[in-house]
N, C-alpha and C. Protein backbone atom coordinates (compact mmCIF):
# COMPACT_ATOMS: atom_id res chain seq x y z
N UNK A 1 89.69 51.58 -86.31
CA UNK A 1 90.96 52.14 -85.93
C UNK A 1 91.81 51.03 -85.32
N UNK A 2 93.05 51.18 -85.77
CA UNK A 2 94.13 50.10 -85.47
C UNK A 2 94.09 50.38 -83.69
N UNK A 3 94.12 49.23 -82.92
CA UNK A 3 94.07 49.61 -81.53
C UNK A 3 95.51 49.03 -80.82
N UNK A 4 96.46 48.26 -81.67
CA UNK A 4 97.45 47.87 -81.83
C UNK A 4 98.68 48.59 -81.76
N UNK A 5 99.78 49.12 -80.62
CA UNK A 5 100.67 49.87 -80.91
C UNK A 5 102.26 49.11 -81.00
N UNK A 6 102.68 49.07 -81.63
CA UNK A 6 104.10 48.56 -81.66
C UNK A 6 105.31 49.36 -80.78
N UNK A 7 106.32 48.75 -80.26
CA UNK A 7 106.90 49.54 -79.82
C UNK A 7 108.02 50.21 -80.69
N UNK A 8 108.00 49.78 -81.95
CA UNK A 8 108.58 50.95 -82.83
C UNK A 8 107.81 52.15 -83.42
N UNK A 9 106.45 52.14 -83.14
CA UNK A 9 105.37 52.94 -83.45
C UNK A 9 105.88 53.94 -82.16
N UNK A 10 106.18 53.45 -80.91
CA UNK A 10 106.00 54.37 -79.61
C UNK A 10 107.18 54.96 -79.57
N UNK A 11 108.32 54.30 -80.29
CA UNK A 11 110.13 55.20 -80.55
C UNK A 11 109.74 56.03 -81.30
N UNK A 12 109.13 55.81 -82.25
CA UNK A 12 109.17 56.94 -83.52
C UNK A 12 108.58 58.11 -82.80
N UNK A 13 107.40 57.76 -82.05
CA UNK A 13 106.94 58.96 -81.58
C UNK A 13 107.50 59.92 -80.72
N UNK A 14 108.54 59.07 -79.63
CA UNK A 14 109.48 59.76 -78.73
C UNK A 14 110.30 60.53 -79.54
N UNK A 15 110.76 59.91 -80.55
CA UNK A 15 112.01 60.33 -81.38
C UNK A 15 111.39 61.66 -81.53
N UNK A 16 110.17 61.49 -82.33
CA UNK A 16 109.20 62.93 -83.10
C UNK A 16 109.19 64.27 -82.11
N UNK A 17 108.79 63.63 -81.19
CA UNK A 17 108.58 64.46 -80.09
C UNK A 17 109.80 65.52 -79.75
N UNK A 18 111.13 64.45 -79.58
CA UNK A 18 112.30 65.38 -79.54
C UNK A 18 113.34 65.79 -80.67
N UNK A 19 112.59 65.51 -81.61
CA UNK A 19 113.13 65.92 -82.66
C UNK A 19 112.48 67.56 -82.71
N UNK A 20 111.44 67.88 -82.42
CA UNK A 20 110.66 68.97 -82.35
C UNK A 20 110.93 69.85 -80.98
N UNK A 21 111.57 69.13 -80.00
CA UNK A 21 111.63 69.59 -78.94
C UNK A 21 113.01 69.05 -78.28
N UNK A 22 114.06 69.91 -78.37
CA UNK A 22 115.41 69.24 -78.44
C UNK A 22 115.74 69.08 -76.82
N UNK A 23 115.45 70.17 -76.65
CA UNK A 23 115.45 70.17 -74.70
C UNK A 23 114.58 69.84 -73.90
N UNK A 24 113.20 69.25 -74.51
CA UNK A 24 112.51 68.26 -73.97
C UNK A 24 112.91 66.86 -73.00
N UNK A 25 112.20 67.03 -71.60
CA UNK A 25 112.28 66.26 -70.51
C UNK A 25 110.98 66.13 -69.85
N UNK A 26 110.67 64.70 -69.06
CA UNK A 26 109.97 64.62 -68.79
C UNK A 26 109.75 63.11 -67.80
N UNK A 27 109.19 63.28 -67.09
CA UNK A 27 108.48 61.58 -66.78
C UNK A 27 107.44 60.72 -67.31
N UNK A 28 107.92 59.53 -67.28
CA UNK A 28 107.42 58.49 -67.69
C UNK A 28 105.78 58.50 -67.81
N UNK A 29 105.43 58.78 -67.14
CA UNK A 29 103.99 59.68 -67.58
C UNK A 29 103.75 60.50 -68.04
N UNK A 30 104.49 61.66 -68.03
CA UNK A 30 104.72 62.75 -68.86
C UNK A 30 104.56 62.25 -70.29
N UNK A 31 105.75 61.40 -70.20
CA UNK A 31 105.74 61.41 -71.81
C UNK A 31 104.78 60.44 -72.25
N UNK A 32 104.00 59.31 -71.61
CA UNK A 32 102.93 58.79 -71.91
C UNK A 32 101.64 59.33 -72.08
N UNK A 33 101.68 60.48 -71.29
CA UNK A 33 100.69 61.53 -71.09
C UNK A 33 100.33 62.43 -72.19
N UNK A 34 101.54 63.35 -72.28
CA UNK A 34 101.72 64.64 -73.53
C UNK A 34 102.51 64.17 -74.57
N UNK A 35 103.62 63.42 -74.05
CA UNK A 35 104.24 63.20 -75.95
C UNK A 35 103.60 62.42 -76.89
N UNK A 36 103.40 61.21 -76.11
CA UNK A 36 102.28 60.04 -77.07
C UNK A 36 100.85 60.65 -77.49
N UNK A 37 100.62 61.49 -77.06
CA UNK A 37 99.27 61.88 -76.86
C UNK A 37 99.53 62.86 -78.22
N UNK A 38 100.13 63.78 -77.89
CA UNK A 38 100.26 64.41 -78.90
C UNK A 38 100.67 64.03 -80.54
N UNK A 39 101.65 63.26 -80.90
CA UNK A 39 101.94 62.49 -82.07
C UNK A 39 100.99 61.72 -82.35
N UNK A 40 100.10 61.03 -81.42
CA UNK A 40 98.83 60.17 -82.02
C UNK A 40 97.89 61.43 -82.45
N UNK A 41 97.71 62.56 -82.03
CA UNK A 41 96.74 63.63 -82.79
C UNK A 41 96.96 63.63 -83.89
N UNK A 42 98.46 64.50 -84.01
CA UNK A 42 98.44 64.06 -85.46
C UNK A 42 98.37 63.38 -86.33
N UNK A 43 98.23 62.27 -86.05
CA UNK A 43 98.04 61.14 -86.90
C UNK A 43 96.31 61.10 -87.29
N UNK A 44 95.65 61.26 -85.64
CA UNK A 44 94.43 61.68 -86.29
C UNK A 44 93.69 62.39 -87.14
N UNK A 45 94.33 63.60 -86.97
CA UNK A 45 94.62 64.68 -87.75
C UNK A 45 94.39 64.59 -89.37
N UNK A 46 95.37 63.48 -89.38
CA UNK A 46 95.89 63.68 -91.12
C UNK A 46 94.96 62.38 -91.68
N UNK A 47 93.98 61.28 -90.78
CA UNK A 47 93.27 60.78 -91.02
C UNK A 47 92.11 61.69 -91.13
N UNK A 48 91.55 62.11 -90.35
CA UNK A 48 90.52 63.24 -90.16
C UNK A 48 90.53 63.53 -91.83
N UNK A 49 91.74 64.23 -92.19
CA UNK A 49 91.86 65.31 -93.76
C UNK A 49 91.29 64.75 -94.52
N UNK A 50 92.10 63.38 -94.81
CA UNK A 50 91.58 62.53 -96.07
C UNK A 50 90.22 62.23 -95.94
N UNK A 51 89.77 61.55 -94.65
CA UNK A 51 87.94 61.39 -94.56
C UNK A 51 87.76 62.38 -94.97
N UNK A 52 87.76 63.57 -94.53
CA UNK A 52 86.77 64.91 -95.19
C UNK A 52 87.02 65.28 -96.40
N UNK A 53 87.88 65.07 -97.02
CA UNK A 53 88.17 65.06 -98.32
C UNK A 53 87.37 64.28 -99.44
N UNK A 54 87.17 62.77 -99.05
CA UNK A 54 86.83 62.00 -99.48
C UNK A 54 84.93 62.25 -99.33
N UNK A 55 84.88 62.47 -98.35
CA UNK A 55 83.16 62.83 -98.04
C UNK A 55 83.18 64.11 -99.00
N UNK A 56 83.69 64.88 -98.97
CA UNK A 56 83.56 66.07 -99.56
C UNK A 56 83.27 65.99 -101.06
N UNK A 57 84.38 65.42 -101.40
CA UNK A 57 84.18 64.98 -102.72
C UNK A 57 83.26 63.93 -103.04
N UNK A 58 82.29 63.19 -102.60
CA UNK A 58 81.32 62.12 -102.69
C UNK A 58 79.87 62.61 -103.02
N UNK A 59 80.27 64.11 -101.66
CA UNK A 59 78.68 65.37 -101.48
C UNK A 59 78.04 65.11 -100.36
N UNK A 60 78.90 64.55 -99.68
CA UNK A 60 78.26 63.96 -98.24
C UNK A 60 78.16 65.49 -97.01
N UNK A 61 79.65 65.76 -97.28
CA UNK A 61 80.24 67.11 -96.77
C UNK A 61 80.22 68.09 -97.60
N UNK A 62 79.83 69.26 -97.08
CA UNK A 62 80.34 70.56 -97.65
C UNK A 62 80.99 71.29 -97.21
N UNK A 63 81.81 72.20 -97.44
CA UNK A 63 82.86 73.05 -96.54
C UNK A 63 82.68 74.53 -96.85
N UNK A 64 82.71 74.75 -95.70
CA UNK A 64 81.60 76.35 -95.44
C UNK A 64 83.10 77.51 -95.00
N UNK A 65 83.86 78.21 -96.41
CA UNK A 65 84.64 79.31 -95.76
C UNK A 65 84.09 80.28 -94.52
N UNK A 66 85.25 80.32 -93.77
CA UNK A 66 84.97 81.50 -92.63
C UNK A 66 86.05 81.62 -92.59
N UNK A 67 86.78 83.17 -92.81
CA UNK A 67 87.86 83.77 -92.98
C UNK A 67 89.25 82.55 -93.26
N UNK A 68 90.19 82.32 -92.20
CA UNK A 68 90.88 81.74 -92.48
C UNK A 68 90.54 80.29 -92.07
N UNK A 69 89.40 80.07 -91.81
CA UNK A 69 88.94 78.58 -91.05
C UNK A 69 87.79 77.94 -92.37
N UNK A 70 88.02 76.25 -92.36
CA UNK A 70 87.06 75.89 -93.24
C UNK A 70 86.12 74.90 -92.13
N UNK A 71 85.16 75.35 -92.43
CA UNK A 71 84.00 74.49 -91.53
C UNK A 71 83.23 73.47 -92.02
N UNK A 72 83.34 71.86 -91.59
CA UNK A 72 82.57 71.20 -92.29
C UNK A 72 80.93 70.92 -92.04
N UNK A 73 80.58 71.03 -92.69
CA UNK A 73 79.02 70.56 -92.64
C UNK A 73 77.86 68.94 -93.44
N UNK A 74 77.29 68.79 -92.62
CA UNK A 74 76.19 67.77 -93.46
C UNK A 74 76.08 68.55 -95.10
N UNK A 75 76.40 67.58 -96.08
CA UNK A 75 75.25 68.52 -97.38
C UNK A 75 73.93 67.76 -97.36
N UNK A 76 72.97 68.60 -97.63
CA UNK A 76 72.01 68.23 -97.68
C UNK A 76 71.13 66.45 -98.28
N UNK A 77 70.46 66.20 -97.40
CA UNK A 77 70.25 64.58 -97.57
C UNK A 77 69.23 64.75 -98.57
N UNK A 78 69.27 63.45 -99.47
CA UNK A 78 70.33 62.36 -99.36
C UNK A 78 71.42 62.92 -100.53
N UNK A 79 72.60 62.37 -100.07
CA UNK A 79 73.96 62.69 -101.16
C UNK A 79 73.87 62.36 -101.97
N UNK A 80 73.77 61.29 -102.19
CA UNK A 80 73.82 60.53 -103.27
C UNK A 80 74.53 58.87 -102.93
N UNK A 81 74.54 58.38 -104.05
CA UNK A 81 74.68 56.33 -103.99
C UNK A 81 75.83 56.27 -103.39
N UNK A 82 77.22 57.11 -102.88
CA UNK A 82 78.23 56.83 -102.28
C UNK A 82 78.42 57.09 -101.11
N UNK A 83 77.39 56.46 -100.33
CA UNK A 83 77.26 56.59 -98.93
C UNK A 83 77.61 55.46 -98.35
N UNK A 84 78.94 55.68 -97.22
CA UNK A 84 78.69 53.97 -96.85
C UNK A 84 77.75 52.94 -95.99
N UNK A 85 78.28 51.83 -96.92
CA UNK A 85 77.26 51.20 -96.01
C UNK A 85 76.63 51.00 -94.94
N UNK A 86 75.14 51.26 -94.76
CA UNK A 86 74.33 51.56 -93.41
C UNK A 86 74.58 52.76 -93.07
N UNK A 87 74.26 53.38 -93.57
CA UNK A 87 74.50 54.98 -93.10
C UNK A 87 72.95 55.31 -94.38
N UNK A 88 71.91 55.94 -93.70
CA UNK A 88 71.10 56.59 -94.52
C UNK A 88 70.55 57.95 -93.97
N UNK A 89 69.82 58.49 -94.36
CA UNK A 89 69.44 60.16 -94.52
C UNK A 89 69.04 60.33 -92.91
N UNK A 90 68.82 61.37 -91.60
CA UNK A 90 68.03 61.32 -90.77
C UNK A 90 66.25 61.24 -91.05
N UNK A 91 65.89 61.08 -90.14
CA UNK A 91 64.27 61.47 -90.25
C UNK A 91 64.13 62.30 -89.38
N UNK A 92 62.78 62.84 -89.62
CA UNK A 92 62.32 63.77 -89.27
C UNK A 92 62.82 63.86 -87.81
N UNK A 93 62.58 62.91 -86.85
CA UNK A 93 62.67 62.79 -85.47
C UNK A 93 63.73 62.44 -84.83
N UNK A 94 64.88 62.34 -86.02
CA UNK A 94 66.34 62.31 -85.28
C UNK A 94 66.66 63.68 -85.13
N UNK A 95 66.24 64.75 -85.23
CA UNK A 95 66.48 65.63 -85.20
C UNK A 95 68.08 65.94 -86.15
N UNK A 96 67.99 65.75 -87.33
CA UNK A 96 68.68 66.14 -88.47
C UNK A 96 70.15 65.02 -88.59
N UNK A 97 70.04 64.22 -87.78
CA UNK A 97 71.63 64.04 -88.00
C UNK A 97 71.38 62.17 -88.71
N UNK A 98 72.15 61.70 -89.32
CA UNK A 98 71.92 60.53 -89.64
C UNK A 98 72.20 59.67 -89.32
N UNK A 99 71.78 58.64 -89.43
CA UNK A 99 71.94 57.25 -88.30
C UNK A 99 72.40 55.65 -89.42
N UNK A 100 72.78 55.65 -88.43
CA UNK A 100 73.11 54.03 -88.93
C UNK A 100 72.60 53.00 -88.57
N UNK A 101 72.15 51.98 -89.60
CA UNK A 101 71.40 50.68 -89.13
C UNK A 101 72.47 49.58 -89.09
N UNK A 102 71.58 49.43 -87.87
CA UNK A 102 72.88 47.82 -87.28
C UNK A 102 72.48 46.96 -87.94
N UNK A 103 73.12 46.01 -88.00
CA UNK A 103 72.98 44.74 -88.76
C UNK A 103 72.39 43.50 -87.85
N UNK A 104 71.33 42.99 -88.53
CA UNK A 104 71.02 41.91 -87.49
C UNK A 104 72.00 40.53 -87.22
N UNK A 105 72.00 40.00 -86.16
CA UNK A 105 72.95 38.99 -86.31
C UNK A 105 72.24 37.79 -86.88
N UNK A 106 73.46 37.10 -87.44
CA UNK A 106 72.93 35.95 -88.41
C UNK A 106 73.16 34.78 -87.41
């Protein structure tokens, strides 16, 4: 994740913010607090989609309807060859979830 913010990255977001919220006010923490905070969600957000999308479609993920909510889940290990790298199946004693191997240093 980019950890880098520009300060035209941090206008746009003010802008966003009151573009959505016309009578929006606040302090300088405030708006460092809840406005920034909030416009970076969404951004997470719409990163979030595409990962699960992309896992989904690979067979990594499956997506489990519940009424109007979609729930993601592990699909069953192993997926298959489009797993990324260092990422393999759990064992028995991870208790189901999968792990990643670090890389030794060279």
């Amino acid at each position: 994740m980019n950890a880098v913010i520009h300060d035209d990255d941090v206008a746009a977001a003010i802008l966003g913010y009151l573009e959505e919220h016309p009578h929006g006010m606040d302090t300088l923490e405030g708006i460092a607090e809840w406005w920034l905070s909030r416009q970076q969600i969404r951004v997470q957000v719409a990163t979030v989609t595409r990962v699960l999308h992309r896992l989904t479609e690979r067979g990594a993920v499956e997506v489990i309807a519940n009424g109007a909510h979609r729930l993601y889940r592990r699909k069953a290990w192993p997926p298959g060859p489009d797993l990324p790298v260092g990422v393999r199946p759990a064992t028995p004693g991870g208790r189901g979830r999968p792990s990643v191997r670090k890389r030794s240093p060279r």
